[in-house]
Protein backbone atom coordinates (compact mmCIF):
# COMPACT_ATOMS: atom_id res chain seq x y z
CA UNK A 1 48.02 7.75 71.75
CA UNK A 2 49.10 4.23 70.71
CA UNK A 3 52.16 3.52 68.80
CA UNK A 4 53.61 0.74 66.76
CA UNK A 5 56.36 0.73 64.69
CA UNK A 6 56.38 3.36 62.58
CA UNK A 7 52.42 3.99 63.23
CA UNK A 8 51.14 7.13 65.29
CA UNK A 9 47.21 7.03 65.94
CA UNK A 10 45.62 9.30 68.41
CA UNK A 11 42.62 8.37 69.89
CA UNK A 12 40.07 10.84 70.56
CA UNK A 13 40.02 14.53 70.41
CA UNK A 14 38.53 15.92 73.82
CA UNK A 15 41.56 18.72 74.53
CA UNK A 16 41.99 21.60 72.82
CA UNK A 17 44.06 21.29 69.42
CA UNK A 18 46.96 23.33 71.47
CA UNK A 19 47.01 21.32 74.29
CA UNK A 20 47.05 17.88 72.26
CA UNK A 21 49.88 19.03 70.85
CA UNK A 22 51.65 20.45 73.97
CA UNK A 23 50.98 16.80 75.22
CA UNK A 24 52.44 15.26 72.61
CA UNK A 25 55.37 16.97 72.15
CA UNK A 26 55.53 16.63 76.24
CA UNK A 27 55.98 13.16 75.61
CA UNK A 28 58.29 13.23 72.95
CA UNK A 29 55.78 13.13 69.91
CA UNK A 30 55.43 15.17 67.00
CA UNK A 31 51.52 15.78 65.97
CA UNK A 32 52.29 16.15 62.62
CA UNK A 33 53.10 12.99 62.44
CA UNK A 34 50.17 11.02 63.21
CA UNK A 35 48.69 8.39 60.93
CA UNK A 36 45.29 9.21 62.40
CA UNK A 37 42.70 10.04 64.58
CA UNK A 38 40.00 7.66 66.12
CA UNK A 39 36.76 8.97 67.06
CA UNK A 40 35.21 6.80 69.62
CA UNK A 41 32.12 9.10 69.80
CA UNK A 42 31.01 12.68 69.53
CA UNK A 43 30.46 13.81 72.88
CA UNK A 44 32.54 17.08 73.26
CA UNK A 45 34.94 15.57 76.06
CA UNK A 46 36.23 13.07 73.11
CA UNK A 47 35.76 15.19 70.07
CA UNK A 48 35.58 18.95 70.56
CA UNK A 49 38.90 20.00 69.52
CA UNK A 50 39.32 17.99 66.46
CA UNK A 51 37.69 20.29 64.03
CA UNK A 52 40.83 23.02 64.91
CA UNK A 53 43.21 20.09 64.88
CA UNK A 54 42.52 18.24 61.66
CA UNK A 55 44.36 22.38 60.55
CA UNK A 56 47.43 21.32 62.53
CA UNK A 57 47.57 17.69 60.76
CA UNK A 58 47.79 15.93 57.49
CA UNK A 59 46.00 12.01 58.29
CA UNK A 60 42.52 10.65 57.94
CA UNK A 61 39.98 10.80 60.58
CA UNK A 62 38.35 7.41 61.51
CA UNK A 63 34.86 7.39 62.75
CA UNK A 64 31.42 5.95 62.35
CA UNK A 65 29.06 7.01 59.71
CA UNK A 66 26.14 7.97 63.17
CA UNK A 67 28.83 9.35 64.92
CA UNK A 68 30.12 12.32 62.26
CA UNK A 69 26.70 12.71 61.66
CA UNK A 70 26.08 13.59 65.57
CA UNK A 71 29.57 15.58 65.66
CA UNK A 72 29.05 17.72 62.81
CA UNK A 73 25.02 18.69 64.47
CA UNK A 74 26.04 18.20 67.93
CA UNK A 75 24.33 20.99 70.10
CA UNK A 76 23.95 23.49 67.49
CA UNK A 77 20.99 24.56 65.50
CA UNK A 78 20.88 26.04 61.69
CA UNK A 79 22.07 29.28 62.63
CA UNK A 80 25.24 28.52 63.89
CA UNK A 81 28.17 28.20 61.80
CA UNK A 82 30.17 25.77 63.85
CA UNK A 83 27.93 22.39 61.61
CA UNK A 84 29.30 24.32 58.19
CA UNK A 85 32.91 24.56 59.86
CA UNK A 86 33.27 20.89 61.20
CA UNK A 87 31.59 19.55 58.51
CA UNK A 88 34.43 21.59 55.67
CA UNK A 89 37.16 20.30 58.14
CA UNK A 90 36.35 16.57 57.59
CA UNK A 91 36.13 16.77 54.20
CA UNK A 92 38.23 14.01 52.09
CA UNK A 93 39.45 13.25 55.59
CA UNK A 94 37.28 10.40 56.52
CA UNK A 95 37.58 7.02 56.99
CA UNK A 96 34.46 5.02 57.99
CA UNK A 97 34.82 2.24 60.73
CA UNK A 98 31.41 -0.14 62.00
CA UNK A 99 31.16 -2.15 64.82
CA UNK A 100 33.08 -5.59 64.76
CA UNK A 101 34.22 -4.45 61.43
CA UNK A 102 37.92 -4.87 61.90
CA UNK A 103 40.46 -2.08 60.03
CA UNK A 104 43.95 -0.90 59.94
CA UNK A 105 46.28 2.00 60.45
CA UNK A 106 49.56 1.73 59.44
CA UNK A 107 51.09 -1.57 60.98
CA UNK A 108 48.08 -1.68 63.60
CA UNK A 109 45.06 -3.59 63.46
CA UNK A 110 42.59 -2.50 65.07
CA UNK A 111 38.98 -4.29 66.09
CA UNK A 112 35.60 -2.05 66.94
CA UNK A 113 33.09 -3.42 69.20
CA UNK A 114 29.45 -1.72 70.62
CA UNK A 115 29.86 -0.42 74.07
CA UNK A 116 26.98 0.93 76.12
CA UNK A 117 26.72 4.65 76.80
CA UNK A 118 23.98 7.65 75.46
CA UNK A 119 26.08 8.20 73.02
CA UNK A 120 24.78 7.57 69.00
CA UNK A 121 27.30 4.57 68.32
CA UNK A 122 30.38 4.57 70.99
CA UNK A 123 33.06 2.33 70.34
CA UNK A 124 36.02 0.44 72.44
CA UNK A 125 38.26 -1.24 70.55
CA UNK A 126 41.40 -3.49 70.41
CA UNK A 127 44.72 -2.86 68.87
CA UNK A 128 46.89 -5.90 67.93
CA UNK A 129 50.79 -5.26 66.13
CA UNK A 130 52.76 -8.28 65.99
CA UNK A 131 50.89 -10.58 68.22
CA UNK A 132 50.75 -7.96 70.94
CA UNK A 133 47.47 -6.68 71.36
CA UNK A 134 46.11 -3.51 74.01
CA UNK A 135 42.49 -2.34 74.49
CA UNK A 136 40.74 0.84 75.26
CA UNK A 137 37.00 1.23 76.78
CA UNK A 138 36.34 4.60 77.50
CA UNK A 139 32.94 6.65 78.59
CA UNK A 140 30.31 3.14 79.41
CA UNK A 141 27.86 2.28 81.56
CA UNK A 142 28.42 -1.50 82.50
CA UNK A 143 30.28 -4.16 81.34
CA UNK A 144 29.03 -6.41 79.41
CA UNK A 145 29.85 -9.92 78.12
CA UNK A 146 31.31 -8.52 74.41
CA UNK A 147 33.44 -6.39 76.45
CA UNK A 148 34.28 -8.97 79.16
CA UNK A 149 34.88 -11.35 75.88
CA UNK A 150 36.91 -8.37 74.15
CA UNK A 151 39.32 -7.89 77.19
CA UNK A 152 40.61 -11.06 77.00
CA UNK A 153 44.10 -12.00 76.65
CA UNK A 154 45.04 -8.43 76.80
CA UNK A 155 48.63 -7.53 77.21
CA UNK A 156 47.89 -3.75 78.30
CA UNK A 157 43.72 -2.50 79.15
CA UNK A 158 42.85 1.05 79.49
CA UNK A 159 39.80 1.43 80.84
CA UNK A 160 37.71 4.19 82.40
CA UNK A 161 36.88 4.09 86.41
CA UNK A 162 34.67 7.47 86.54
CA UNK A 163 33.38 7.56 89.92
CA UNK A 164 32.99 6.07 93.38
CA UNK A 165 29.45 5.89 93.88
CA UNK A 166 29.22 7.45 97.07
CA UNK A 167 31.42 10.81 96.36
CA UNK A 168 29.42 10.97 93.44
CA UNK A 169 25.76 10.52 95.60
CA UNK A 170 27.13 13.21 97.70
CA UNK A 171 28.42 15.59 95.21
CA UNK A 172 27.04 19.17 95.58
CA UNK A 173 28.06 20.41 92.07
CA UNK A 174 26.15 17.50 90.36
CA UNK A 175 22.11 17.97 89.87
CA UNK A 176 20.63 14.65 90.67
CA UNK A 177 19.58 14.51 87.01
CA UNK A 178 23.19 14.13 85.86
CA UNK A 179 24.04 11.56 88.94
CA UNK A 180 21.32 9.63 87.72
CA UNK A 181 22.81 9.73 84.17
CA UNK A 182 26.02 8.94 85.09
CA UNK A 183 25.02 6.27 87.54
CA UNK A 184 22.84 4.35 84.86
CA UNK A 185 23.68 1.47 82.38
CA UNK A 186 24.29 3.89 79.92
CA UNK A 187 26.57 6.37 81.82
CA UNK A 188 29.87 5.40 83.17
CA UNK A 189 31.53 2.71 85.12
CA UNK A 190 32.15 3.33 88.78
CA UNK A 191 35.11 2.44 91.05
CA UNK A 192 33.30 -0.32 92.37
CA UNK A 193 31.59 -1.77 88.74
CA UNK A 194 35.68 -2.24 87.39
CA UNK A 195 36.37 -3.95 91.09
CA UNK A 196 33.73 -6.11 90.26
CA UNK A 197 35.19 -6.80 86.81
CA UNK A 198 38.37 -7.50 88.15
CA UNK A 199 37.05 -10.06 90.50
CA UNK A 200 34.73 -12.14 88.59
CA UNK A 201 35.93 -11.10 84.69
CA UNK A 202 39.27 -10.22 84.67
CA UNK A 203 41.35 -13.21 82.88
CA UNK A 204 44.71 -11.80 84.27
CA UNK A 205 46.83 -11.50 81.48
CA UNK A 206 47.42 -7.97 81.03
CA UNK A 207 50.49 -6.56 82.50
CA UNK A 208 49.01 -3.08 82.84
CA UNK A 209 45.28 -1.48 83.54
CA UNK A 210 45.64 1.92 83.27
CA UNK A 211 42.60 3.68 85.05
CA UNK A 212 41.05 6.48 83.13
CA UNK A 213 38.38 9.42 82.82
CA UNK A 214 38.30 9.85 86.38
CA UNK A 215 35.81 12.39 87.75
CA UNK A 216 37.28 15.17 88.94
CA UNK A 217 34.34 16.02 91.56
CA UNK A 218 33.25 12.76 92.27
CA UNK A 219 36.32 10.17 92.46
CA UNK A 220 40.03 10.70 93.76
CA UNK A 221 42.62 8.63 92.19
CA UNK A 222 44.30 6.86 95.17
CA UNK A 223 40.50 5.60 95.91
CA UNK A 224 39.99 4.31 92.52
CA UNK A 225 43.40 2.85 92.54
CA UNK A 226 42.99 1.07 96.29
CA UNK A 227 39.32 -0.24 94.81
CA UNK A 228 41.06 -2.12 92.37
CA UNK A 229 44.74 -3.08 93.71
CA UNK A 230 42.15 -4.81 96.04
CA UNK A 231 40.11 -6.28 93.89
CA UNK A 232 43.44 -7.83 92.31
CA UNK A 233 44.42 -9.26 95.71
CA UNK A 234 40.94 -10.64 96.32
CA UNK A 235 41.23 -12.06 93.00
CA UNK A 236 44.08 -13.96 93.35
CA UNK A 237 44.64 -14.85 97.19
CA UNK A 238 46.87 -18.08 96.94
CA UNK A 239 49.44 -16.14 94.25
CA UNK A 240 50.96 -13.05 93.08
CA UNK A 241 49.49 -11.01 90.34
CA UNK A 242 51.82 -9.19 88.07
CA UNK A 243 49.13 -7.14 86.89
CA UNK A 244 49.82 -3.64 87.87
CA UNK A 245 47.00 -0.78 88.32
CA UNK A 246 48.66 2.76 86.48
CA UNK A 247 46.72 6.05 86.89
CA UNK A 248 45.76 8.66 84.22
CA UNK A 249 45.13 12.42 85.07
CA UNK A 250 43.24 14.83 83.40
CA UNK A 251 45.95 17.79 83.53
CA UNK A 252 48.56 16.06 82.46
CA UNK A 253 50.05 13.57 79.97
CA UNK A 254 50.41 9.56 80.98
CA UNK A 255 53.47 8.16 81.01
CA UNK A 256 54.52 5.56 78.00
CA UNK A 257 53.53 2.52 78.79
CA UNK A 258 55.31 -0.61 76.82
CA UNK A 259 54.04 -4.13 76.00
């Protein structure tokens, strides 16, 4: 969730509707008052509780014009009523975003760019109030230069570091199908792709990267933290970085971060 001033936007709809709004009011927030919802993409991890939520709240939904389309057919055929049910939820609740097309919410301005995973059209994006502006790049492959370019000059970068390669190679609950998936340039970055990043693309300026969507099977969180407090220190040998690396679980609500 980002806020800014008076502005409220979630981002994403993965959890339950009950448990984003156990989370929110865990941290002090009230879901009704949200001035939207961003939908980076339509894989159920990011979107499968909004349908129930958009009952619980009164604000537009923003998302791309492929990536309703693949969230209202998503894994369902003709039969099933679940297309009829998302598709009644959203309606006169939309608000189409594009790629590099920049928008706003409230007092936040937000900017859209192409990142690369097998989803239809996934999204990061920045978010600038008052000078001050955060990103979020969530559920990619690799990074590329528009991301690399996007990052810069950053105050605050959440960004996902999925796996560790090896736990993930040698992860019994995974078929190697879905290792391969993950593993490829249109899966999800590893431990050792955002080390990499931090090395050689990193510009420095942000004050905090929060590491998210970590595998629960496949990564642990003090590993994926080491990889890149490293990474920092290899980065900048000669002087102290005030960059500092924040965690994110998956069972339980991150801390506020400020900027």
């Amino acid at each position: 969730m980002i806020v800014a001033g008076n502005t409220r936007v979630l981002v994403d709809a993965g959890l339950s509707a009950k448990e984003i709004v156990r989370r929110l009011a865990m941290v002090g927030e009230d879901a009704q008052r949200l001035d939207g919802v961003l939908v980076t993409h339509e894989h159920g991890d990011h979107a499968g509780g909004l349908r129930v939520l958009l009952g619980t709240v009164d604000c537009p939904v923003y998302i791309s014009a492929q990536t309703l389309d693949a969230y209202v057919s998503e894994r369902f055929n003709v039969n099933n009523e679940e297309p009829r049910r998302r598709e009644k939820a959203l309606r006169n609740r939309v608000e189409q975003i594009e790629s590099s097309k920049d928008f706003r919410i409230g007092e936040i301005d937000f900017h859209p760019f192409t990142i690369p995973h097998d989803a239809v059209d996934n999204f990061g994006f920045t978010a600038t109030h008052h000078g001050v502006k955060i990103a979020t790049v969530m559920d990619f492959g690799h990074i590329t230069t528009l991301v690399s370019e996007q990052l810069r000059g950053c105050a605050a970068i959440v960004i996902e570091s999925n796996h560790s390669r090896d736990m993930l190679k040698a992860c019994d609950n995974y078929p190697w199908d879905l290792k391969q998936r993950i593993l490829s340039r249109l899966g999800h970055l590893s431990n050792e792709d955002l080390a990499d990043w931090i090395r050689d693309g990193f510009d420095g300026a942000a004050k905090y990267i929060v590491l998210a969507h970590l595998s629960q099977r496949a990564n642990n969180p003090y590993l994926a933290k080491i990889n890149a407090e490293v990474a920092l220190q290899e980065k900048t040998p000669l002087f102290p970085c005030e960059t500092e690396i924040c965690l994110s679980y998956p069972k339980e609500p991150t801390p506020w971060i400020e900027v």
